[in-house]
PDB file of N, CA and C in Angstrom:
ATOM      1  N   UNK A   1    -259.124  33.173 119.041  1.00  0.00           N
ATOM      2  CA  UNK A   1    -257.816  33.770 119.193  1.00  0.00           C
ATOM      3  C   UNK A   1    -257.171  33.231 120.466  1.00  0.00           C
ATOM      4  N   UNK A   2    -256.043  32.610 120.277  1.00  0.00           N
ATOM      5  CA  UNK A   2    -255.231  32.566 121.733  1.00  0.00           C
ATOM      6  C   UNK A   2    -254.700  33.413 122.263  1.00  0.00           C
ATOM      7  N   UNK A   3    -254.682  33.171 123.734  1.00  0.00           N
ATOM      8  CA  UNK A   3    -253.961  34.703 124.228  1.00  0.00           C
ATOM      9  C   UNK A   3    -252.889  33.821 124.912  1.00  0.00           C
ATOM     10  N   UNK A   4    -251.782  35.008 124.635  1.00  0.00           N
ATOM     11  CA  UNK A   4    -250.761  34.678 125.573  1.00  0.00           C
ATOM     12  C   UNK A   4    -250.204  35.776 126.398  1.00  0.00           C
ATOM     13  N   UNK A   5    -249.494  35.345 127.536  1.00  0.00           N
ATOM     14  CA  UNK A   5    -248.798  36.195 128.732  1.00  0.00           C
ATOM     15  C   UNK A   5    -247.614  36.498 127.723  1.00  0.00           C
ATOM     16  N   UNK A   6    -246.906  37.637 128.502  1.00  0.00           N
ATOM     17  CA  UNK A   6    -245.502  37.969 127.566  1.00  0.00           C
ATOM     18  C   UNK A   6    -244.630  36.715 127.937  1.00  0.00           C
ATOM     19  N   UNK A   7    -244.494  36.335 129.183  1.00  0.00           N
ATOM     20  CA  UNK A   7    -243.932  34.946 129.048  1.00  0.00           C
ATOM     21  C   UNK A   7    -243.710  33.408 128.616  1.00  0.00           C
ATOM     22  N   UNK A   8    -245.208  33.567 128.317  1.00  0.00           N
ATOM     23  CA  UNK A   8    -245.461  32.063 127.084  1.00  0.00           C
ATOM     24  C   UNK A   8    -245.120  32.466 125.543  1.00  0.00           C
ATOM     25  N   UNK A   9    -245.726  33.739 125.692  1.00  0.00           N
ATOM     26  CA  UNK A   9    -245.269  34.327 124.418  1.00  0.00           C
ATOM     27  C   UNK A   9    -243.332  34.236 124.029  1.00  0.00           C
ATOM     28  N   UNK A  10    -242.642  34.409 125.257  1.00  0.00           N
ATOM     29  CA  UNK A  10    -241.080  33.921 124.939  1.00  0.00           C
ATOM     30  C   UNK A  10    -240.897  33.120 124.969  1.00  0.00           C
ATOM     31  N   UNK A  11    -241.658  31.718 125.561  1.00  0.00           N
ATOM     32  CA  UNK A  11    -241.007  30.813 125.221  1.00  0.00           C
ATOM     33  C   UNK A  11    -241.432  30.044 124.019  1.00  0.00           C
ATOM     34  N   UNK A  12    -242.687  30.632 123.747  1.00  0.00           N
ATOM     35  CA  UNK A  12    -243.019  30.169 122.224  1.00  0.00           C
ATOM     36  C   UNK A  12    -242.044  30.595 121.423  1.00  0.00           C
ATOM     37  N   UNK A  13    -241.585  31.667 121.360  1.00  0.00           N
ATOM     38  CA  UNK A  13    -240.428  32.340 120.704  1.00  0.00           C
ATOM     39  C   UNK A  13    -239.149  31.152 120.579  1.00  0.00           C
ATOM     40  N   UNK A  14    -238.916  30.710 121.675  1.00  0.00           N
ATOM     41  CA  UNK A  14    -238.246  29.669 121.912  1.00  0.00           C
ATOM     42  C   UNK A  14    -237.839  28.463 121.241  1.00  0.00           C
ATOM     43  N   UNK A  15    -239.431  27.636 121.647  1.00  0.00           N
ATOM     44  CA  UNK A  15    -239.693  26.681 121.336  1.00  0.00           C
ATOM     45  C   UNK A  15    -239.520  26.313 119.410  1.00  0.00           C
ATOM     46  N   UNK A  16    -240.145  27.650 118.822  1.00  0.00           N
ATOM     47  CA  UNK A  16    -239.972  27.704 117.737  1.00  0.00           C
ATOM     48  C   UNK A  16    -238.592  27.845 116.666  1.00  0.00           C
ATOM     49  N   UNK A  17    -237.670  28.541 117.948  1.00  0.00           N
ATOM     50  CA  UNK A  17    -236.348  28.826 117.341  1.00  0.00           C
ATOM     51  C   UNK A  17    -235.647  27.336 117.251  1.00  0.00           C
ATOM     52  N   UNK A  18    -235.849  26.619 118.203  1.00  0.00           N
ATOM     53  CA  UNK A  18    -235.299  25.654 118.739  1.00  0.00           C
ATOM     54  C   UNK A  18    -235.981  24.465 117.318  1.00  0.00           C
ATOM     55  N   UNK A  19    -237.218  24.480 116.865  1.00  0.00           N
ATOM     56  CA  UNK A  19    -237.931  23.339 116.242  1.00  0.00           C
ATOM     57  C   UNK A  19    -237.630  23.862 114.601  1.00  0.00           C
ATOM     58  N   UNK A  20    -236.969  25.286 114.690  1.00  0.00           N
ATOM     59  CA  UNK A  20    -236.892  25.242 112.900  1.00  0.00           C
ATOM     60  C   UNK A  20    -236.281  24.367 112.018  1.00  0.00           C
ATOM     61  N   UNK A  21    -234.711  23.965 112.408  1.00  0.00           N
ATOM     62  CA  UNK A  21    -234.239  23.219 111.720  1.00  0.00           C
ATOM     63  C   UNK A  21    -234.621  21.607 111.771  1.00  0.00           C
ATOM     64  N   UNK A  22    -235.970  21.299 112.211  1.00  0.00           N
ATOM     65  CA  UNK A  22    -236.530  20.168 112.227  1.00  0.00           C
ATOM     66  C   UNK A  22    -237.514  20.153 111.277  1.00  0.00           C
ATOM     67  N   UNK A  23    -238.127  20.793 110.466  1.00  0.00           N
ATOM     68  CA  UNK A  23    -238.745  21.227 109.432  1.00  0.00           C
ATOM     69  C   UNK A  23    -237.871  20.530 107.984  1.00  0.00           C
ATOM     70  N   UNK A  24    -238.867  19.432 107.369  1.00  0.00           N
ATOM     71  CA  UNK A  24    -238.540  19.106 106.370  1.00  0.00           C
ATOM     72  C   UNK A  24    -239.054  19.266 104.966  1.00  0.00           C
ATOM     73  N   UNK A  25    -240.369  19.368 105.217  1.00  0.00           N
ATOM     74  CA  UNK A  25    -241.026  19.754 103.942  1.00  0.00           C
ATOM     75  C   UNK A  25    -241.710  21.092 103.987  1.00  0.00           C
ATOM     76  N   UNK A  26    -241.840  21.657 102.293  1.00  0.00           N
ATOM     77  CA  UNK A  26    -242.097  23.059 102.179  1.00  0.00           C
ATOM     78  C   UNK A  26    -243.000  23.700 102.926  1.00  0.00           C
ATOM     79  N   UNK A  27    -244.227  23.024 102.989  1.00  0.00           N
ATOM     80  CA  UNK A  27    -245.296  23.396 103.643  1.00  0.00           C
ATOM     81  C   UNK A  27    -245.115  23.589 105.162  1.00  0.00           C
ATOM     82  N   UNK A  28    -243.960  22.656 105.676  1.00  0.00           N
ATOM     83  CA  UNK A  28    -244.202  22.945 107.191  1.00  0.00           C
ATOM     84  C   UNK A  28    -242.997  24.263 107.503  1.00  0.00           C
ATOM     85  N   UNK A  29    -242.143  24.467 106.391  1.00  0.00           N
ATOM     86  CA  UNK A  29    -241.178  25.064 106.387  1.00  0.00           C
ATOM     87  C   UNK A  29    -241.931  27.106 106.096  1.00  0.00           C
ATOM     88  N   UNK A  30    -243.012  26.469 105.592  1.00  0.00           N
ATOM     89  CA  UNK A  30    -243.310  27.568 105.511  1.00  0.00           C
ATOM     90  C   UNK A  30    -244.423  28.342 106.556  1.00  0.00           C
ATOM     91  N   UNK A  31    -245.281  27.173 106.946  1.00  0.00           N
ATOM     92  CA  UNK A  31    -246.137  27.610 108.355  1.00  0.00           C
ATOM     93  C   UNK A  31    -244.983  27.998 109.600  1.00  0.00           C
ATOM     94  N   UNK A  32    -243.930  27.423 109.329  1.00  0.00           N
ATOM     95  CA  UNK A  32    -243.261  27.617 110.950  1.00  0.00           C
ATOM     96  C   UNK A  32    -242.717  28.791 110.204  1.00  0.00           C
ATOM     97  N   UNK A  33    -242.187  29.603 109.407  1.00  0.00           N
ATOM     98  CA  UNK A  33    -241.569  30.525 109.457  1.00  0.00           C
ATOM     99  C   UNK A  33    -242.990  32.095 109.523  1.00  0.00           C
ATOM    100  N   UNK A  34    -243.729  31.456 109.013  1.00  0.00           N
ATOM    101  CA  UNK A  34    -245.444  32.343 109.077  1.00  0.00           C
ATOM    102  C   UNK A  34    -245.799  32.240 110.374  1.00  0.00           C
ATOM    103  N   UNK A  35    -245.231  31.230 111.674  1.00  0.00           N
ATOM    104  CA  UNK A  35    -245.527  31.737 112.776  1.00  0.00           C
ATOM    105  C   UNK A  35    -244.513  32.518 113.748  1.00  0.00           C
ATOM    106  N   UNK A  36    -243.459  31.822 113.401  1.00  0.00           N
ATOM    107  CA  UNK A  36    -242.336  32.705 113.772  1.00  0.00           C
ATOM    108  C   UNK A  36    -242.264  34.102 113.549  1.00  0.00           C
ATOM    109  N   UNK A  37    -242.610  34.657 112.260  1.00  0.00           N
ATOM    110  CA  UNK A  37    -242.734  35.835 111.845  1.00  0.00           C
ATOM    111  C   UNK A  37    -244.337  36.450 113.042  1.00  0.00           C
ATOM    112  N   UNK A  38    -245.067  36.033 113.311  1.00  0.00           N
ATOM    113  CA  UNK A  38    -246.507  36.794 114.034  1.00  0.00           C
ATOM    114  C   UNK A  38    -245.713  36.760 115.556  1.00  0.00           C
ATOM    115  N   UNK A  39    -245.323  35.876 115.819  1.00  0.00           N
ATOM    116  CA  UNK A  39    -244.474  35.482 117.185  1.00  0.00           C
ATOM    117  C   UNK A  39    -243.752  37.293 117.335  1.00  0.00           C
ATOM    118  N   UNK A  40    -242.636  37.238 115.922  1.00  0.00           N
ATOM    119  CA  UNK A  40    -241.950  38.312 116.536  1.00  0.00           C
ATOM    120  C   UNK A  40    -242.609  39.848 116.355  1.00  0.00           C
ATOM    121  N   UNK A  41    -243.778  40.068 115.446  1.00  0.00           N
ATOM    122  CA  UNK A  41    -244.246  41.157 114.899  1.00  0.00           C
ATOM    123  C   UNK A  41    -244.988  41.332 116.615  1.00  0.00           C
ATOM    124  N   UNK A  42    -245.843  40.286 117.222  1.00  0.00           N
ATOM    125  CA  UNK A  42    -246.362  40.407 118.540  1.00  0.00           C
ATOM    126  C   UNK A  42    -245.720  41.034 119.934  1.00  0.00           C
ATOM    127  N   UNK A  43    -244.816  40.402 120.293  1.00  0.00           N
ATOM    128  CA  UNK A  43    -243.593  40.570 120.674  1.00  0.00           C
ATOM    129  C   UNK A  43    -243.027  42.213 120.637  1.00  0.00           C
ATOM    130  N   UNK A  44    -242.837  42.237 119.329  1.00  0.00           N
ATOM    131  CA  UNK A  44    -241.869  44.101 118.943  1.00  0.00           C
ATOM    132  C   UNK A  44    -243.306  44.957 119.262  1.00  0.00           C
ATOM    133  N   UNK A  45    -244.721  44.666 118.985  1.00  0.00           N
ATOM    134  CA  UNK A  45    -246.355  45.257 119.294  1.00  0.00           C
ATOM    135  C   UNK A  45    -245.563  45.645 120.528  1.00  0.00           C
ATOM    136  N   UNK A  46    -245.439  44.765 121.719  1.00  0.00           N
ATOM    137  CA  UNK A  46    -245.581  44.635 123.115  1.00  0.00           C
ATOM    138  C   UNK A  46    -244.676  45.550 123.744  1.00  0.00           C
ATOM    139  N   UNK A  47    -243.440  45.345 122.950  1.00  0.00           N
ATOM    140  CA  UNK A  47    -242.212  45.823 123.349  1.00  0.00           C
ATOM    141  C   UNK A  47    -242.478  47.594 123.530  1.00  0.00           C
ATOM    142  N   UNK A  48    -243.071  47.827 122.192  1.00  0.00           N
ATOM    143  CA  UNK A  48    -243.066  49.454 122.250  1.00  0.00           C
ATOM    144  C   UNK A  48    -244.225  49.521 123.263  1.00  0.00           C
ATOM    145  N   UNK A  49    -245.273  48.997 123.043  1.00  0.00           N
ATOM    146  CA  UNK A  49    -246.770  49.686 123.598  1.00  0.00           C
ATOM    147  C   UNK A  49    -246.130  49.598 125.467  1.00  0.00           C
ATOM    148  N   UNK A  50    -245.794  48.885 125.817  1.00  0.00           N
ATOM    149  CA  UNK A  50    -245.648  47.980 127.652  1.00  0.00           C
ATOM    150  C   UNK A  50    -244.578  48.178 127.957  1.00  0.00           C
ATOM    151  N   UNK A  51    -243.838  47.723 127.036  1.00  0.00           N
ATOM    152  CA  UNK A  51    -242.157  48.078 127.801  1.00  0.00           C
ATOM    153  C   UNK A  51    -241.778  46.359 127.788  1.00  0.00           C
ATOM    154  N   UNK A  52    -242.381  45.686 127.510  1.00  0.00           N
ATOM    155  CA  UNK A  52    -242.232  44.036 127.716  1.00  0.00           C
ATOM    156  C   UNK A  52    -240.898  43.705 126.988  1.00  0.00           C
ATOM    157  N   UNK A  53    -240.076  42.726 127.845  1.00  0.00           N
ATOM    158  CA  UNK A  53    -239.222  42.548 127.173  1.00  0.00           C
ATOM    159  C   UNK A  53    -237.868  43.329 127.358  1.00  0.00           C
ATOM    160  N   UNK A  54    -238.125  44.225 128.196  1.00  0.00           N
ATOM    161  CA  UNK A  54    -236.843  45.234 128.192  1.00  0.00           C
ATOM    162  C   UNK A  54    -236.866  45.206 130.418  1.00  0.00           C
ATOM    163  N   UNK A  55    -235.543  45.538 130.551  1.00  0.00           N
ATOM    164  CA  UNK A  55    -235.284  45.650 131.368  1.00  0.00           C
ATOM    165  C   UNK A  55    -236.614  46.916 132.120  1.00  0.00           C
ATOM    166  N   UNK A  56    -237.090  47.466 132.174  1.00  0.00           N
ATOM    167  CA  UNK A  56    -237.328  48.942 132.549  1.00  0.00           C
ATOM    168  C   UNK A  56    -239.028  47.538 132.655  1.00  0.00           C
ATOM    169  N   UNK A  57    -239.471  47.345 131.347  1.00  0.00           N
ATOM    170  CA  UNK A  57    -240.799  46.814 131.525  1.00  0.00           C
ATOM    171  C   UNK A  57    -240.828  45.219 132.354  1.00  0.00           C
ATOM    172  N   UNK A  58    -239.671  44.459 132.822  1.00  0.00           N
ATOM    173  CA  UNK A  58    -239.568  43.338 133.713  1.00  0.00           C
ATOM    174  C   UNK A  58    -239.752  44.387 135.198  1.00  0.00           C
ATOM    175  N   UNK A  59    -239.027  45.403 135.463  1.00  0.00           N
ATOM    176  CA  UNK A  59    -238.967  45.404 136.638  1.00  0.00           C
ATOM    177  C   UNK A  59    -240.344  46.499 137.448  1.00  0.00           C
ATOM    178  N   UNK A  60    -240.882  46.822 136.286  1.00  0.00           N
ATOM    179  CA  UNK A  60    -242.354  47.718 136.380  1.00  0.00           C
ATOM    180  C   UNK A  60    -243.193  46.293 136.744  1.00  0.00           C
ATOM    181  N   UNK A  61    -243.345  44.575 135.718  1.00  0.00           N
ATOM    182  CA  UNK A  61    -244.021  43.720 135.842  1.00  0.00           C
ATOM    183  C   UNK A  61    -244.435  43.097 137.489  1.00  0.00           C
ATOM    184  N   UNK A  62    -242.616  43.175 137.550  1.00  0.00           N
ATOM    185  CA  UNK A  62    -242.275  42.197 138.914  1.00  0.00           C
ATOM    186  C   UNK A  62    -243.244  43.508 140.359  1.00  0.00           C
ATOM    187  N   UNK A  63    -242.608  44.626 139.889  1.00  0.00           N
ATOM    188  CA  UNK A  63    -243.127  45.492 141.039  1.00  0.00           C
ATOM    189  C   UNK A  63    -244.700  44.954 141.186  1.00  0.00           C
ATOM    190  N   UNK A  64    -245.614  45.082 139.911  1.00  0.00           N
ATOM    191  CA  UNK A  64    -246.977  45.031 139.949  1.00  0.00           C
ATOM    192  C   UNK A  64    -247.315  43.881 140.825  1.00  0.00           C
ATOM    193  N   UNK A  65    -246.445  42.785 140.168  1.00  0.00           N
ATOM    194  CA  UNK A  65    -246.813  41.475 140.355  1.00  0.00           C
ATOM    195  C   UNK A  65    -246.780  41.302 142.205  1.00  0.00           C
ATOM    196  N   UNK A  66    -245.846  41.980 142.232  1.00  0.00           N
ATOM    197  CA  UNK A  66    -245.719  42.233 144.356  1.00  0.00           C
ATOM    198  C   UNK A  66    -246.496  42.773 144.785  1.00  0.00           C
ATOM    199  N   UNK A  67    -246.806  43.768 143.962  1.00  0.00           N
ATOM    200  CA  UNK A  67    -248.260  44.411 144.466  1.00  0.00           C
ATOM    201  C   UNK A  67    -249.515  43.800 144.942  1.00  0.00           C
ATOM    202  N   UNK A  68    -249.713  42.945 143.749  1.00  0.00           N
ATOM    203  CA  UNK A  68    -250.869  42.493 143.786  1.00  0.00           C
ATOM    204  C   UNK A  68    -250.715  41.392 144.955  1.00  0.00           C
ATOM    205  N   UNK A  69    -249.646  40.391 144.791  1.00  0.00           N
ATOM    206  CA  UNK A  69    -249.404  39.688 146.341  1.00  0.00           C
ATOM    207  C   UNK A  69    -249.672  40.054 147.535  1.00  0.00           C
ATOM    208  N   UNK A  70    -249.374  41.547 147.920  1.00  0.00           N
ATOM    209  CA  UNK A  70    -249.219  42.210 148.838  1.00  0.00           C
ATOM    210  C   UNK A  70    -251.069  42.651 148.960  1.00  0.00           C
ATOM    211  N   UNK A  71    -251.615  42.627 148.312  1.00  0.00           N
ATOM    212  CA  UNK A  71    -252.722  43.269 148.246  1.00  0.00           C
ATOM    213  C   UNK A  71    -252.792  44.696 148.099  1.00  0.00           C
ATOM    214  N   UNK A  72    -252.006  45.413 147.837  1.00  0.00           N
ATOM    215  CA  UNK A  72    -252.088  46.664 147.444  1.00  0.00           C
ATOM    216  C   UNK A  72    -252.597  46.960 145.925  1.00  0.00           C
ATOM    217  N   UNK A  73    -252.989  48.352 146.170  1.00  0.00           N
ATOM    218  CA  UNK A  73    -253.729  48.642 144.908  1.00  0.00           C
ATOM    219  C   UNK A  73    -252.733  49.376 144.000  1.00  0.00           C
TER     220      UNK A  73
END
């Protein structure tokens, strides 16, 4: 299983939005839309469970993320 951060995870989101209409035959037309689809089902997972993705769960991230810089617990 790969893991991703919520941030690779968007830009995979990305990357994929960006590469659909480069898709020429059925088969690839249909894996990229079968990953696109896990991309966003992952994603909306995250959104409810974390807050990822929404204003309220970036600025809970960034706080942590200072935290941990800071060495605080």
């Amino acid at each position: 299983m790969i893991s991703f951060d919520d941030m690779e995870l968007m830009q995979l989101a990305f990357c994929m939005d960006q590469t659909k209409n480069q898709m020429s035959m059925g088969g690839e037309i249909r894996r990229h839309a079968s990953i696109i689809e896990k991309v966003k089902v992952e994603m909306d997972r995250r959104k409810e469970r974390t807050g990822a993705y929404t204003p309220e769960g970036v600025t809970l991230q960034l706080e942590k993320e200072l935290r941990d810089l800071r060495g605080e617990l």
